[in-house]
Protein backbone atom coordinates (compact mmCIF):
# COMPACT_ATOMS: atom_id res chain seq x y z
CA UNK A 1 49.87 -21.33 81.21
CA UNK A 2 47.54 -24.11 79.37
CA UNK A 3 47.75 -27.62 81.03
CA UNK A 4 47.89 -29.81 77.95
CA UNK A 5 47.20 -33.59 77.84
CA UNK A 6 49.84 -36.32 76.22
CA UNK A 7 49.44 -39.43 76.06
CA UNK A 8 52.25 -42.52 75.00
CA UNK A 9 52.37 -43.75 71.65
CA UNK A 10 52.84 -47.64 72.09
CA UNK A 11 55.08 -50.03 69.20
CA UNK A 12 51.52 -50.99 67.76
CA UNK A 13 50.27 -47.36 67.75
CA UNK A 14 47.92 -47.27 69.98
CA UNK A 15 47.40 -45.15 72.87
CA UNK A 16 49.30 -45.92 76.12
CA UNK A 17 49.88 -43.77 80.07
CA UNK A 18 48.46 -40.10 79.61
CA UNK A 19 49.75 -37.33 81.34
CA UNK A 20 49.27 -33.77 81.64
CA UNK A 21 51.76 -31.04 81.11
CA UNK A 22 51.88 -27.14 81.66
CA UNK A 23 53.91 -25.13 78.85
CA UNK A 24 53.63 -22.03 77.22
CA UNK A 25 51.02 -21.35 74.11
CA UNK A 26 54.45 -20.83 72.15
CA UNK A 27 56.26 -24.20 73.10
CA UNK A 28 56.07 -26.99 70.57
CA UNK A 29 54.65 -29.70 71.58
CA UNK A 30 56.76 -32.46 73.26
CA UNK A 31 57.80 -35.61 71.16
CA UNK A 32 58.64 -37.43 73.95
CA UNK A 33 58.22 -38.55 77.87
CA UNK A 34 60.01 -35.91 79.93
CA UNK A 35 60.82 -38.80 81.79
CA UNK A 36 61.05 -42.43 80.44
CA UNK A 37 62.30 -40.75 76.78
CA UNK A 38 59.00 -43.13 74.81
CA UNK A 39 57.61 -41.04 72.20
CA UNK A 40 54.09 -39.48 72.97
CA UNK A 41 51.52 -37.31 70.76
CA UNK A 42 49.26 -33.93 71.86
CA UNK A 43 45.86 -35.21 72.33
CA UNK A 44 43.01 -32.31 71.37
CA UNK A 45 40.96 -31.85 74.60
CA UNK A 46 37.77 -29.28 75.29
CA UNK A 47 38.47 -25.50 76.53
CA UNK A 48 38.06 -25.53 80.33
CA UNK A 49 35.91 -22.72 80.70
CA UNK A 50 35.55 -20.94 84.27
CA UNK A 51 32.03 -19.87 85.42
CA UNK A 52 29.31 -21.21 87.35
CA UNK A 53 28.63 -24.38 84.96
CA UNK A 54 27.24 -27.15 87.75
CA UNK A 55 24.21 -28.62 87.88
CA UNK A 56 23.34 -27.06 90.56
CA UNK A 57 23.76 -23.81 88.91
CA UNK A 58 22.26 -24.92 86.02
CA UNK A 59 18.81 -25.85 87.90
CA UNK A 60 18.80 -22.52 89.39
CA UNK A 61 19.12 -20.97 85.76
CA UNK A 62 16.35 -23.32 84.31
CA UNK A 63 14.08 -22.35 87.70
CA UNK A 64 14.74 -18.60 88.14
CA UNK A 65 11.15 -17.47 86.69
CA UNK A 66 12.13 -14.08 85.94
CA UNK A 67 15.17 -14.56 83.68
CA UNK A 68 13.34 -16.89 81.65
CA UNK A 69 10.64 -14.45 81.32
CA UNK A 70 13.28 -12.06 80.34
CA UNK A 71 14.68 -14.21 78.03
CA UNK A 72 11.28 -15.04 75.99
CA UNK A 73 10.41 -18.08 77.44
CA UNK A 74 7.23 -19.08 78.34
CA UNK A 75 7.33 -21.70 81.63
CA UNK A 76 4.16 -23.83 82.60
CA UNK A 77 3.72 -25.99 86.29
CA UNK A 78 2.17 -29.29 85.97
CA UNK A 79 -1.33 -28.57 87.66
CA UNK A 80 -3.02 -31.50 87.62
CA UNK A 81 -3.62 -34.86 85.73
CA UNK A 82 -2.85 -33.91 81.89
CA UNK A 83 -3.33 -29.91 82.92
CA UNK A 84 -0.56 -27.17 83.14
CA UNK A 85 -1.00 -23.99 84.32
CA UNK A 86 1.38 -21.12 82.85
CA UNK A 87 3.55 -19.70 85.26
CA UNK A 88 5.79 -17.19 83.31
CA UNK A 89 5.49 -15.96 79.70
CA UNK A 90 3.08 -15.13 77.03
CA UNK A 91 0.97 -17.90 75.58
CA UNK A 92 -2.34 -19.78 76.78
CA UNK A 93 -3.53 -19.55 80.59
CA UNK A 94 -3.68 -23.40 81.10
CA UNK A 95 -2.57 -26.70 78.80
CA UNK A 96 -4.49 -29.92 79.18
CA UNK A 97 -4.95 -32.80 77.01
């Protein structure tokens, strides 16, 4: 079941205690507390999607020569002063200034 994310609607209409709340895809949404009755809106929140999305992981992606290679990317290593030497790829040898 989703986890969905309330928060309390205050007199002035601002935003007040948030809380989070699991319930079926079906289920309206709630219109108030479950507990202290004060009236309280849905807020709209990004998917939580599962995988391997940490930096960590990420670096490893970005690194990994041959699945950039794979990809179409071309990768260069800083050499020098002003001079890069391609690593993985098509494209020129070296880039300098």
């Amino acid at each position: 079941m989703p986890i969905y994310l309330y928060e309390v609607v205050l007199e002035t209409g601002a935003g007040g205690e948030r809380f989070e709340v699991s319930q079926k895809m079906g289920e309206p949404p709630l219109q108030t507390h479950p507990e202290t009755g004060e009236p309280v809106r849905r807020l709209m929140t990004p998917p939580n999607i599962a995988g391997q999305w940490t930096e960590r992981a990420a670096i490893k992606n970005s690194t990994d020569d041959k699945k950039l290679e794979r990809l179409g990317f071309t990768k260069y290593v800083k050499s020098g002063e002003g001079t890069y030497e391609k690593t993985v790829g098509k494209g020129p040898d070296t880039i300098s200034k």
